[in-house]
PDB file of N, CA and C in Angstrom:
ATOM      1  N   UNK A   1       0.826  -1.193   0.000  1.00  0.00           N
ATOM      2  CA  UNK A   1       0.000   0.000   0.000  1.00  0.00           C
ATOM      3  C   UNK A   1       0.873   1.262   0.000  1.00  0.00           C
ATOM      4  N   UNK A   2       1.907   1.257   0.707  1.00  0.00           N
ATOM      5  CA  UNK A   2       3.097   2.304   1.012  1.00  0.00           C
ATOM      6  C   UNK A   2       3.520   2.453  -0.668  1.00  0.00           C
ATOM      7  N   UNK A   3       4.029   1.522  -0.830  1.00  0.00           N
ATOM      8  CA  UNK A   3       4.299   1.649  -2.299  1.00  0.00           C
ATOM      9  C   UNK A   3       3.285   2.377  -3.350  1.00  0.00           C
ATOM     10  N   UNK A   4       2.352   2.080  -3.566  1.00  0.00           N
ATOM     11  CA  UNK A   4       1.273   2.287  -4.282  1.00  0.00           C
ATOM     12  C   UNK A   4       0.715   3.915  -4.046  1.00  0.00           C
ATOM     13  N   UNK A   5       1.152   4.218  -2.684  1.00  0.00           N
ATOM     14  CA  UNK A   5       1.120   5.530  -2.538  1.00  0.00           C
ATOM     15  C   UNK A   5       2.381   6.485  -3.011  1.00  0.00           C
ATOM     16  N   UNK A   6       3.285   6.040  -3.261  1.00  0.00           N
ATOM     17  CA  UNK A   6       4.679   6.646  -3.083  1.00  0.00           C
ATOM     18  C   UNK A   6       4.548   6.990  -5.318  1.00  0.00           C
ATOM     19  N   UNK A   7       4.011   5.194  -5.680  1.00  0.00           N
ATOM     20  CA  UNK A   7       3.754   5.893  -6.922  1.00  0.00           C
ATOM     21  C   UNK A   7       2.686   6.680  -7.629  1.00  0.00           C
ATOM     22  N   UNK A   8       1.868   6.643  -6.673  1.00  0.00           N
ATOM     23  CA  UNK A   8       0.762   7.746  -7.092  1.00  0.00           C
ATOM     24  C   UNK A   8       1.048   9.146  -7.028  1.00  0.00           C
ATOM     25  N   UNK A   9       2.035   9.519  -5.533  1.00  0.00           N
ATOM     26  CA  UNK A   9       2.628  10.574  -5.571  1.00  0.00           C
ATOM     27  C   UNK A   9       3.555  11.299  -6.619  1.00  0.00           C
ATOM     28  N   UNK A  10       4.145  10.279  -7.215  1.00  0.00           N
ATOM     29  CA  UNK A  10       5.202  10.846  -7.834  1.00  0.00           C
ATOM     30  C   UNK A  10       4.537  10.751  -9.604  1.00  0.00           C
ATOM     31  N   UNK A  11       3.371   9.972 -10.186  1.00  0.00           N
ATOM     32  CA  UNK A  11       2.853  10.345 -11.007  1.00  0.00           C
ATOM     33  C   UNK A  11       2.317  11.708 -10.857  1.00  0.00           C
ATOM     34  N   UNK A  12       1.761  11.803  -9.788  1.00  0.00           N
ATOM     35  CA  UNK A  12       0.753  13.316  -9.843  1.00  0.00           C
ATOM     36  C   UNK A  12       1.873  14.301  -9.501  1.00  0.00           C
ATOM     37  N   UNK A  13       3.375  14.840  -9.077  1.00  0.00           N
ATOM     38  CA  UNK A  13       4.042  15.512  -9.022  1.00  0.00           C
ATOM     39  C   UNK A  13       4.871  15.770 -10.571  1.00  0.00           C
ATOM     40  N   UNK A  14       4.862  14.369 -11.152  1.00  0.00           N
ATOM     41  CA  UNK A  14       5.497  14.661 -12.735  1.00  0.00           C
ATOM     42  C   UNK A  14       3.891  15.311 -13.463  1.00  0.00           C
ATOM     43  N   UNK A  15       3.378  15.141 -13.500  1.00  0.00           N
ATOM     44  CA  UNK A  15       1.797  16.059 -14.104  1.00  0.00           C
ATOM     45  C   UNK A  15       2.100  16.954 -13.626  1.00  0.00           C
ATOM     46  N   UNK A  16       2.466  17.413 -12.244  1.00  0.00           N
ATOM     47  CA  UNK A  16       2.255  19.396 -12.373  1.00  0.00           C
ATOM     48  C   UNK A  16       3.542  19.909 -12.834  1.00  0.00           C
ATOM     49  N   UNK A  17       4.785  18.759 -12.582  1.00  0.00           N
ATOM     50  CA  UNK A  17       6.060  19.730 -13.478  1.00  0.00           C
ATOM     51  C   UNK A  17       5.656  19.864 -14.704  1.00  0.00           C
ATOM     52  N   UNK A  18       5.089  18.691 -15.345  1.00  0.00           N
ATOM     53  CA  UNK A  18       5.282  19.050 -16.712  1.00  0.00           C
ATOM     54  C   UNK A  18       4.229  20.009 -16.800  1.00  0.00           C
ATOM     55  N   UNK A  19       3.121  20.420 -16.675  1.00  0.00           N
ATOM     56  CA  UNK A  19       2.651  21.751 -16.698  1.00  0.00           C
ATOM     57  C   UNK A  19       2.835  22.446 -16.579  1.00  0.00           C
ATOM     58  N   UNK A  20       3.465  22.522 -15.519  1.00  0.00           N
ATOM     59  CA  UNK A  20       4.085  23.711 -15.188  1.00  0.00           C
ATOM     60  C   UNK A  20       5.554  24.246 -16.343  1.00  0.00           C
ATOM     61  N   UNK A  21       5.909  23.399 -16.923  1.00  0.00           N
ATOM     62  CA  UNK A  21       7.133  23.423 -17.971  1.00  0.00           C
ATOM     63  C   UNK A  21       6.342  23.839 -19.415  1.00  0.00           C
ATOM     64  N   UNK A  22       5.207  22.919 -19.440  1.00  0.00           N
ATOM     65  CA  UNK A  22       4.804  23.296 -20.583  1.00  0.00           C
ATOM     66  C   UNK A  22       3.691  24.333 -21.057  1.00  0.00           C
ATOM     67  N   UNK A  23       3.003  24.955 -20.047  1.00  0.00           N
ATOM     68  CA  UNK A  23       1.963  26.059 -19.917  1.00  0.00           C
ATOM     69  C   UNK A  23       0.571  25.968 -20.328  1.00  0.00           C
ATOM     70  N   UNK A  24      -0.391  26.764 -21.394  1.00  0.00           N
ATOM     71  CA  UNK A  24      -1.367  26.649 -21.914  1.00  0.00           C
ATOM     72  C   UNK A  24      -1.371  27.594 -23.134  1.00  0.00           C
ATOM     73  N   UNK A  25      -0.007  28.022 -23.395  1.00  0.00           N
ATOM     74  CA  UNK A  25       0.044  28.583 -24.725  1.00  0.00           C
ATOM     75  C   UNK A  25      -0.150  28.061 -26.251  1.00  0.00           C
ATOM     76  N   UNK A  26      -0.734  28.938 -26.749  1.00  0.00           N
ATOM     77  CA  UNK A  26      -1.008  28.576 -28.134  1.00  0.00           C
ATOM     78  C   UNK A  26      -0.132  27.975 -29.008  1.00  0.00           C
ATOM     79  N   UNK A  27       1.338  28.267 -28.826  1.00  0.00           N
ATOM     80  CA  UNK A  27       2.525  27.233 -29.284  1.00  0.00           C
ATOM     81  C   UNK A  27       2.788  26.503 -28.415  1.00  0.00           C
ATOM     82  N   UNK A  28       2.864  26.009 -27.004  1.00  0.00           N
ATOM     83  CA  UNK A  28       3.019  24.927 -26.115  1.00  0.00           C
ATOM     84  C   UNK A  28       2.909  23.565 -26.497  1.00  0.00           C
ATOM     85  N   UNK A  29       3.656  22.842 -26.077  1.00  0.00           N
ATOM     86  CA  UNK A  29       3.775  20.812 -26.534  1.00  0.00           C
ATOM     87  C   UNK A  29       2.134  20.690 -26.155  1.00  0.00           C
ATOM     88  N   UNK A  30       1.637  21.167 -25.203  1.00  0.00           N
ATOM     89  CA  UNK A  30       0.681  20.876 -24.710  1.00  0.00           C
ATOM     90  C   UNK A  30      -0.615  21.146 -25.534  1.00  0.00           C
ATOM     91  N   UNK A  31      -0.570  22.267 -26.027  1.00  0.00           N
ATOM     92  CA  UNK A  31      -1.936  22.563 -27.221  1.00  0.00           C
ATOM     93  C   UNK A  31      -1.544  21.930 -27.893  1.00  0.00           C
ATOM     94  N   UNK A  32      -0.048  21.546 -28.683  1.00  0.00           N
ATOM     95  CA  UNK A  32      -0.242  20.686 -30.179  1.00  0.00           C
ATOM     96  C   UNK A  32      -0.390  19.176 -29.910  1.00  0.00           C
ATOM     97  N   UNK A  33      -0.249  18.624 -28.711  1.00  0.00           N
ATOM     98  CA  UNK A  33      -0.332  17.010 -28.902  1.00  0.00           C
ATOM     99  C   UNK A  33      -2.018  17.198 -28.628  1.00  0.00           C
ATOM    100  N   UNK A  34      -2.803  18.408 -27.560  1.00  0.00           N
ATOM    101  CA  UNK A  34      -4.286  18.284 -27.746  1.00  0.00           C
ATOM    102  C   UNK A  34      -4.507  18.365 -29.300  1.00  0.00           C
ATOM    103  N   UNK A  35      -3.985  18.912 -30.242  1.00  0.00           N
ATOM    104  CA  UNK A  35      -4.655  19.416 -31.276  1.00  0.00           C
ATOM    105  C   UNK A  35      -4.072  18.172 -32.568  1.00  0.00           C
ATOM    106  N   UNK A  36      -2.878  17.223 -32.453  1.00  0.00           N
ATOM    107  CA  UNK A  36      -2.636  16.344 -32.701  1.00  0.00           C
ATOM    108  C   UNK A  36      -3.503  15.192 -32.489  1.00  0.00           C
ATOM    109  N   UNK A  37      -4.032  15.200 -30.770  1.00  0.00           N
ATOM    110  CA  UNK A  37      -4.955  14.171 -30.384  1.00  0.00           C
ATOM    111  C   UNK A  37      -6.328  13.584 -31.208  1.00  0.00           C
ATOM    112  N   UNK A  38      -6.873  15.056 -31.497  1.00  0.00           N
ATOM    113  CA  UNK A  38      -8.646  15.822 -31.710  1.00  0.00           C
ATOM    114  C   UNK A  38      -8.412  15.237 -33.624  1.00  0.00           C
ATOM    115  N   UNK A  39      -7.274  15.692 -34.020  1.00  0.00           N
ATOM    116  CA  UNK A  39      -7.374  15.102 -35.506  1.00  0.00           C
ATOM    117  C   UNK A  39      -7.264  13.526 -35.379  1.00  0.00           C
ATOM    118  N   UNK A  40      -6.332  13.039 -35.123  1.00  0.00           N
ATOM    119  CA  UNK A  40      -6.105  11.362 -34.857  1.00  0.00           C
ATOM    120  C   UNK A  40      -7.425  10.804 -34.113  1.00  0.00           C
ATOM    121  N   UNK A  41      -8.325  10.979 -33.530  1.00  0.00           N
ATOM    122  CA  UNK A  41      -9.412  10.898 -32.852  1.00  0.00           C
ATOM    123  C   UNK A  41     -10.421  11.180 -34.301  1.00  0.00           C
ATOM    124  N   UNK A  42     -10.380  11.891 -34.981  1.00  0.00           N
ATOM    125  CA  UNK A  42     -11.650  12.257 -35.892  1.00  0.00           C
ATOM    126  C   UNK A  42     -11.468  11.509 -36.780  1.00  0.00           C
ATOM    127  N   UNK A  43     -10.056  11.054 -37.475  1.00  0.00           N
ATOM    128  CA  UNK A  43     -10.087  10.795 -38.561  1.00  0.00           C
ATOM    129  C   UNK A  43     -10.384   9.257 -38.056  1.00  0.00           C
ATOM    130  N   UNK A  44     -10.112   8.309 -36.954  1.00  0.00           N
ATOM    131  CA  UNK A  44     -10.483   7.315 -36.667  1.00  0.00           C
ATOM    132  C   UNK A  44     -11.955   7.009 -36.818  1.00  0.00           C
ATOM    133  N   UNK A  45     -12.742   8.173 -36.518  1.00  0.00           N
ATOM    134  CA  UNK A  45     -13.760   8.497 -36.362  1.00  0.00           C
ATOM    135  C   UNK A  45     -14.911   7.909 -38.061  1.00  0.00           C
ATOM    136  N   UNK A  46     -13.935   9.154 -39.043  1.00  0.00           N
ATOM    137  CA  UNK A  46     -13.757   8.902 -40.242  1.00  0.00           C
ATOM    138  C   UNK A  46     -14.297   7.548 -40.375  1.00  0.00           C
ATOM    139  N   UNK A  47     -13.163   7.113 -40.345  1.00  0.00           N
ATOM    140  CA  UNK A  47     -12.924   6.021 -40.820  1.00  0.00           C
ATOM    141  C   UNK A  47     -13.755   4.907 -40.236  1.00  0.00           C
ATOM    142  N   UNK A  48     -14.475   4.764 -39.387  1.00  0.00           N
ATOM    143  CA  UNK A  48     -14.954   3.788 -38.613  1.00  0.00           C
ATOM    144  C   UNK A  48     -16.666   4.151 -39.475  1.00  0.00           C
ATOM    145  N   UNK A  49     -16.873   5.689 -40.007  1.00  0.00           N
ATOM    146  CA  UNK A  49     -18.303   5.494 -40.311  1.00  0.00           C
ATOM    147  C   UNK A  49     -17.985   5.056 -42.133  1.00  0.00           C
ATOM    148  N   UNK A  50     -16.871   4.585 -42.291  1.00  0.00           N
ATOM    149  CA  UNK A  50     -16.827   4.149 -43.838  1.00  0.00           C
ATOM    150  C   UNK A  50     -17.032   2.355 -44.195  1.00  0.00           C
TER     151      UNK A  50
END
């Protein structure tokens, strides 16, 4: 259980560095892998009503 806490901690501490590194700007890693995501997601999408 100790364990299981120790890695939950340290997942949810790498999530706020990397936010904190990567921001919510319009050029940020962070908008283009959302905006990378939303196309790869549609075109699956696409493709599934063909």
């Amino acid at each position: 259980m100790k364990n299981l806490v120790i890695i939950i901690g340290t997942i949810l501490l790498g999530t706020i560095l990397f936010d904190m590194m990567v921001g919510d700007g319009t050029e940020s890693l962070k908008n283009a892998a959302a905006t990378a995501m939303r196309y790869h997601i549609s075109q699956y999408a696409v493709q599934g009503m063909s």
